[in-house]
Protein backbone atom coordinates (compact mmCIF):
# COMPACT_ATOMS: atom_id res chain seq x y z
CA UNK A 1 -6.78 59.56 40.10
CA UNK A 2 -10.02 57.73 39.69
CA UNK A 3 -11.64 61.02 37.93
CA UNK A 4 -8.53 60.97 35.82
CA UNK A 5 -9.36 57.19 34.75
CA UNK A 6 -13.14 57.56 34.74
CA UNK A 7 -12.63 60.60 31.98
CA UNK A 8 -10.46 58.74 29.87
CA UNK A 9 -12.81 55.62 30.21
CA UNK A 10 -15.58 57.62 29.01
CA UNK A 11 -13.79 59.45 26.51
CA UNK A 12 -12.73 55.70 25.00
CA UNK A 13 -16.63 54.56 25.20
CA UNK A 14 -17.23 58.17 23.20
CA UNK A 15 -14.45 57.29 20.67
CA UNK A 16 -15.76 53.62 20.13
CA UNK A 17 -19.35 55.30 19.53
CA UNK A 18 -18.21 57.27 17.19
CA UNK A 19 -17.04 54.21 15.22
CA UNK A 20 -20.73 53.19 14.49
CA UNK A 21 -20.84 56.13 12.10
CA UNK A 22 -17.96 54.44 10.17
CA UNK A 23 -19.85 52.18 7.81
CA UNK A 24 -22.69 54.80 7.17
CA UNK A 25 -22.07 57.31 4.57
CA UNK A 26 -23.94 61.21 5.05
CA UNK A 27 -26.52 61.80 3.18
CA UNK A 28 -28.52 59.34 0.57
CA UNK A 29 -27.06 56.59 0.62
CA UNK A 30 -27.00 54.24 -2.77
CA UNK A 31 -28.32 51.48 -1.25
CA UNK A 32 -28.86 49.62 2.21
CA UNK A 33 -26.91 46.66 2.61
CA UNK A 34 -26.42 44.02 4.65
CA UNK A 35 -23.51 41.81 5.86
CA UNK A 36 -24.02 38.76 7.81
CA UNK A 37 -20.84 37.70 9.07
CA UNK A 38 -19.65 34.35 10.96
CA UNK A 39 -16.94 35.24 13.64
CA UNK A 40 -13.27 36.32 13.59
CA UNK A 41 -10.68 34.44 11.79
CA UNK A 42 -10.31 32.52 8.40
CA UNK A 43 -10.31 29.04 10.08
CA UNK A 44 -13.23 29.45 12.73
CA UNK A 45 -15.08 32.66 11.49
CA UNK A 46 -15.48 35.26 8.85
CA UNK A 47 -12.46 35.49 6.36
CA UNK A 48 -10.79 39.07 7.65
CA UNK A 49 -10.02 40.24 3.98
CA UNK A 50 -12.81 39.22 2.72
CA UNK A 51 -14.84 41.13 5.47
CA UNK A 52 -12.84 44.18 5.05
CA UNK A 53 -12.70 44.00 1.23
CA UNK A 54 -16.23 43.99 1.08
CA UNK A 55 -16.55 46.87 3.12
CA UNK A 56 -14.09 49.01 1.19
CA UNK A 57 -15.99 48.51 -1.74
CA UNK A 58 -19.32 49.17 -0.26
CA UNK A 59 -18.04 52.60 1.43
CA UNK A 60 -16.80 53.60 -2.14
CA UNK A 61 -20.30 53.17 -3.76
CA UNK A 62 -22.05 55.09 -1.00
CA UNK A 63 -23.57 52.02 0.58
CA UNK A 64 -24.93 51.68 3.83
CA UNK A 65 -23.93 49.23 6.08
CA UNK A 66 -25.07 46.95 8.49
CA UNK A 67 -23.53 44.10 9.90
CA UNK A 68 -25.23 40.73 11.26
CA UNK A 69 -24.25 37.53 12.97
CA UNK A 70 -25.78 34.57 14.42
CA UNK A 71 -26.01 34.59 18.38
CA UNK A 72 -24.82 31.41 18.66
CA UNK A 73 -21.55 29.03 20.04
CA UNK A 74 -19.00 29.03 17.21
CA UNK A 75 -18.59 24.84 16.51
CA UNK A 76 -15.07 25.71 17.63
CA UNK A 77 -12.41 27.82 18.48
CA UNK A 78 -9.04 27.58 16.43
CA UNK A 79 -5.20 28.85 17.18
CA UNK A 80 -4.22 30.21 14.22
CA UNK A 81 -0.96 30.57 14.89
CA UNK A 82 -0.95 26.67 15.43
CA UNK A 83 -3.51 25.93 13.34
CA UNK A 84 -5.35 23.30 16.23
CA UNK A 85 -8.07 23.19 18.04
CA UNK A 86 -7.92 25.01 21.22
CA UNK A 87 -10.89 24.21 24.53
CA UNK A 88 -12.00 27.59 24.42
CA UNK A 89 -15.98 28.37 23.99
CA UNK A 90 -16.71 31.61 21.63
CA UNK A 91 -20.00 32.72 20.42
CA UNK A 92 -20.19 34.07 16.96
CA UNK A 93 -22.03 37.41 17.13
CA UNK A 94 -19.45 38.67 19.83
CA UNK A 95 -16.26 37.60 17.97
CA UNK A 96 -17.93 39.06 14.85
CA UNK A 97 -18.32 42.33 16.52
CA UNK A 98 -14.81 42.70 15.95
CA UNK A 99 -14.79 43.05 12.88
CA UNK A 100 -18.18 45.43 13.09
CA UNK A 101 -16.37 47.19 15.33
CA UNK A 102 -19.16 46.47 17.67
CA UNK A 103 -21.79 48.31 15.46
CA UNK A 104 -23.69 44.51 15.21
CA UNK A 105 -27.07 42.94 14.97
CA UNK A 106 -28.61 39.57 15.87
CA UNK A 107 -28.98 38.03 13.13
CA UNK A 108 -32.59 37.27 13.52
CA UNK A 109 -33.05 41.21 13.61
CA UNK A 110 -32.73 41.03 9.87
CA UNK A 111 -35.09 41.64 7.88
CA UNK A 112 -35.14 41.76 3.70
CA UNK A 113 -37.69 44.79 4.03
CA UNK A 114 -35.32 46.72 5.65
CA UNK A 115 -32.54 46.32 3.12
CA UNK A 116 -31.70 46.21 -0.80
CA UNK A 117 -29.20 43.50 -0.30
CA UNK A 118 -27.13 41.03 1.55
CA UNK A 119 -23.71 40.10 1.46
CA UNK A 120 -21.59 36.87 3.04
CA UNK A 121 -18.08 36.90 3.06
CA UNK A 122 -16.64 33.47 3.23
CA UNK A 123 -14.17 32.07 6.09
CA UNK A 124 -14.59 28.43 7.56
CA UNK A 125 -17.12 30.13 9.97
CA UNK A 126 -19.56 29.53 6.44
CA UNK A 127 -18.99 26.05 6.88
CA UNK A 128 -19.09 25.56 10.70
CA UNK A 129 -21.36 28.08 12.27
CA UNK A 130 -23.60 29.50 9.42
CA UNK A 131 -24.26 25.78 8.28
CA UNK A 132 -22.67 22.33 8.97
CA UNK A 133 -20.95 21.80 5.70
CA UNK A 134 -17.89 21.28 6.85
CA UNK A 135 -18.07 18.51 8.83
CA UNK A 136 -21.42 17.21 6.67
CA UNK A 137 -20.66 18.27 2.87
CA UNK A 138 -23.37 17.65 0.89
CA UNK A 139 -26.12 16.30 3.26
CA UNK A 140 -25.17 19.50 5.41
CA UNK A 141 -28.02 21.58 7.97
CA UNK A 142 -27.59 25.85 6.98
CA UNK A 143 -28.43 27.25 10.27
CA UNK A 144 -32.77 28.44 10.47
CA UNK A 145 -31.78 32.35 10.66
CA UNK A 146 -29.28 31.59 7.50
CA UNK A 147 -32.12 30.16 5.85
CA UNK A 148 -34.81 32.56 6.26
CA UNK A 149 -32.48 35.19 5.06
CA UNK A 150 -31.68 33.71 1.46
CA UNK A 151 -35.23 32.99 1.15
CA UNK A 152 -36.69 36.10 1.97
CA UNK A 153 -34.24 38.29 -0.12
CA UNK A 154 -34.76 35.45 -2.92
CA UNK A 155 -38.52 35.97 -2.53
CA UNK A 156 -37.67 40.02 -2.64
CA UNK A 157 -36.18 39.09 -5.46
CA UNK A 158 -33.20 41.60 -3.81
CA UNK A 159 -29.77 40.57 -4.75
CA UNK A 160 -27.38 38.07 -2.58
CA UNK A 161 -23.92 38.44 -2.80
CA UNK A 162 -21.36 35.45 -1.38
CA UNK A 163 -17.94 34.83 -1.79
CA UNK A 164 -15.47 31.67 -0.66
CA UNK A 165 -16.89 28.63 0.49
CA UNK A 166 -19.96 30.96 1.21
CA UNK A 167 -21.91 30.01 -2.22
CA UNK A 168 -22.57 26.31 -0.54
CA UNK A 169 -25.00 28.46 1.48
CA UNK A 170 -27.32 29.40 -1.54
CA UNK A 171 -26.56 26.05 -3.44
CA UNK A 172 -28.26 24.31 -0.58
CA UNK A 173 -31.26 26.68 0.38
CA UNK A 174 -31.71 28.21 -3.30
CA UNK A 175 -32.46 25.22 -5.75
CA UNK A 176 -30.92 25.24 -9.66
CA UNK A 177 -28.85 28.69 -8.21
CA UNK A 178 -25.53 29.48 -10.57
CA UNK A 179 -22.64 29.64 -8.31
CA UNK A 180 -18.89 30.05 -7.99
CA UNK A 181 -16.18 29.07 -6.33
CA UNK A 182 -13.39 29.01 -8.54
CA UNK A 183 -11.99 26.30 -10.89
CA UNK A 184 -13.01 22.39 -10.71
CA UNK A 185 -9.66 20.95 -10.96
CA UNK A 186 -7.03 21.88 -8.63
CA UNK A 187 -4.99 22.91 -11.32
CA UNK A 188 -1.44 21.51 -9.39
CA UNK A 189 -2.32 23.01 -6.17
CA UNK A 190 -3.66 26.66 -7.72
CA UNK A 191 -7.44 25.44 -6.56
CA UNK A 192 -7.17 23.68 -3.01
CA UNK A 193 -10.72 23.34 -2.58
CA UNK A 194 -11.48 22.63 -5.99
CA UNK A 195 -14.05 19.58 -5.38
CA UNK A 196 -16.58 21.79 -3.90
CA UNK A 197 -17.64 22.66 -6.91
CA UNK A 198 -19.17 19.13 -6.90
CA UNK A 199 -20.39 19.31 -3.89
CA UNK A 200 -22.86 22.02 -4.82
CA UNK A 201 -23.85 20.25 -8.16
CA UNK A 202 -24.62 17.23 -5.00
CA UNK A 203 -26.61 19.55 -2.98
CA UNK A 204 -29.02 20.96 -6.15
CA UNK A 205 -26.88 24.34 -7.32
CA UNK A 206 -24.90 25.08 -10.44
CA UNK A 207 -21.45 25.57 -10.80
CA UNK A 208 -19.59 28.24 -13.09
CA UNK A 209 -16.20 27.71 -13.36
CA UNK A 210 -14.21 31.32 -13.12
CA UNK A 211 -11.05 32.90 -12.30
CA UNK A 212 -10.47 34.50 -9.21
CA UNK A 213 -10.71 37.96 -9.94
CA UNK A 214 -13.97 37.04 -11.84
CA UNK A 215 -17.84 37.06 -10.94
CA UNK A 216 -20.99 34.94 -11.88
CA UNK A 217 -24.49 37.09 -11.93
CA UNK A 218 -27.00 34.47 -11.14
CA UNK A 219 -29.84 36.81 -12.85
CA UNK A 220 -32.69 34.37 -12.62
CA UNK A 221 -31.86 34.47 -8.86
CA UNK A 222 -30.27 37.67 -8.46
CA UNK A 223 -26.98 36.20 -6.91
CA UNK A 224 -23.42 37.28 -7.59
CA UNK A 225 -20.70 34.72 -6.63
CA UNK A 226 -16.78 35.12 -6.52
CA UNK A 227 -13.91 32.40 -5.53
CA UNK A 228 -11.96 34.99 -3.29
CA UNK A 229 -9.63 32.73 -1.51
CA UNK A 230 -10.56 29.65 -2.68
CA UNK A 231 -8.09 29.79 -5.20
CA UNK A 232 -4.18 30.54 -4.33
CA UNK A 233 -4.03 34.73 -5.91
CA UNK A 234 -2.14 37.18 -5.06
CA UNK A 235 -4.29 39.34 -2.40
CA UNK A 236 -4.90 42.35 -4.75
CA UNK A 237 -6.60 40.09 -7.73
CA UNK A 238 -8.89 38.72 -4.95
CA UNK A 239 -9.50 42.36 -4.07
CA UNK A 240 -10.61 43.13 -7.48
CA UNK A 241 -12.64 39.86 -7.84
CA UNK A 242 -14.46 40.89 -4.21
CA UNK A 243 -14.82 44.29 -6.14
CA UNK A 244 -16.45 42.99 -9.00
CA UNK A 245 -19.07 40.98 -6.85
CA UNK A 246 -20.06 44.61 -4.40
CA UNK A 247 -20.04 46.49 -7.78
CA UNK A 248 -22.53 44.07 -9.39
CA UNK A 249 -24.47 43.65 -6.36
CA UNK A 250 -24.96 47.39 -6.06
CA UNK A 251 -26.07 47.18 -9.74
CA UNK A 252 -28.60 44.90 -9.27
CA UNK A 253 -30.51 47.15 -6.52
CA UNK A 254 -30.91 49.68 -9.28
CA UNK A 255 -29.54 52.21 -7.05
C-alpha cells in the first residue's frame, strides 16, 4: 500500500511540474514578461480575474511568463465569504503561488535586464502588501522591492503595465506619470472608487479619465493603465479593457 501511495505521490509532484511549462510558450517567444503579483483574493491579494485575464492575453501573443511576489506577511488575511477580518497570518509569495501555480519568484529575484516588461494586476493586495495605500492614501510607503522595480524598468525605459487600484503604485514612485483608473465621479454608484483618481493627482501622477474597457499609453513613461474592476462592468468588457492594456504593452517592447 505505501508503494501504491508513494507512486501516485510522485506521479502528482510530476503532474504539478509539468505545470511550470504552462505560462511558457515553445519556441521564440514575443517577449519576456513579468508579473508581480500580491497574494490570493480580491480583498487581501491579487484580483483572480485580473491575474488570469492577464495571463490569457499574454499566452495568446506568445509571451513568456514569469510570475513574482513579495516574500513578505500579507497586512491581513480576509474571509471572503464574510467579508471580515479573520486572525490568520499569510505571507504573500506563498498565497500568490496559487495563482502561479507554484511556478514563482521572490520578488527581489527580479530584475529589468532579464525582462521586456512588467505587469501588476490590481486586487486590495496593491494597496495593503505591495504599498500602504490603503490604510495611508496619499502619504502612503510602496514596499522597497516595489520600488526598485518601477524604477528600473522606468530607467530601461521597458514598458509597465497596471491595472485596478494598481496605477497608485506608479503615481507614487513615477513622478508627472499618466494614469487610469476609471471615471472621477462615481457616476450613481457605476465608479465606487472614483476619488482615487484624486488621490494620485495628491501623490504627483496624472489622471486620464476612461471607460472600462479602455487604456491610457503613458508614452513619455512607457506605462499602460486600465480601470478593470474599479468600475462596476460586466466581466467580459473588463476582459477586453485587460486585453487592450497586454496588447499595448506587448507593442511597446517592439516585439
Amino acid at each position: 500500500m505505501a508503494a501504491v501511495c508513494g507512486a501516485r505521490s510522485s506521479r502528482f509532484t510530476l503532474s504539478l511540474l509539468g505545470t511550470r511549462a504552462l505560462h511558457r510558450t515553445p519556441g521564440n517567444p514575443a517577449a519576456r514578461v513579468a508579473m508581480v503579483l500580491s497574494g490570493c483574493g480580491v480583498y487581501d491579494g491579487t484580483e483572480i480575474h485580473e491575474a488570469s485575464a492577464i495571463l490569457v492575453h499574454l499566452s495568446r501573443a506568445g509571451a513568456e511568463v514569469k510570475m513574482f511576489a513579495p516574500n513578505i506577511p500579507q497586512m491581513h488575511v480576509i474571509d471572503h465569504s464574510k467579508g471580515e477580518a479573520s486572525q490568520e497570518s499569510r505571507n504573500v509569495l506563498v498565497e500568490s503561488a496559487r495563482l502561479a501555480r507554484g511556478d514563482i519568484a521572490a520578488l527581489s529575484q527580479l530584475n529589468a535586464q532579464d525582462h521586456d516588461a512588467v505587469i501588476f494586476p490590481g486586487g486590495f493586495g496593491a494597496a495593503k502588501n505591495l504599498s500602504s495605500f490603503a490604510v495611508d492614501g496619499e502619504s502612503c510607503r510602496v514596499n522597497s522591492d516595489v520600488e526598485r522595480v518601477l524604477q528600473d524598468f522606468k530607467k530601461a525605459k521597458k514598458p509597465i503595465g497596471l491595472c485596478c487600484i494598481a496605477p497608485v503604485l506608479a503615481a507614487k514612485v513615477i513622478p508627472g506619470v499618466e494614469v487610469i483608473v476609471g471615471q472621477e465621479e462615481e457616476q450613481g454608484g457605476k465608479w465606487p472608487y472614483a476619488g482615487t483618481s484624486k488621490a494620485i493627482c495628491a501623490l504627483g501622477g496624472k489622471h486620464c479619465a476612461k471607460e472600462v474597457h479602455e487604456v491610457h499609453v503613458d508614452k513619455t513613461h512607457s506605462v499602460v493603465t486600465t480601470p478593470a474592476f474599479m468600475g462596476q462592468a460586466p466581466l467580459h468588457r473588463i476582459f477586453d479593457g485587460i486585453g487592450e492594456m497586454v496588447s499595448a504593452v506587448i507593442k511597446l517592447t517592439g516585439k
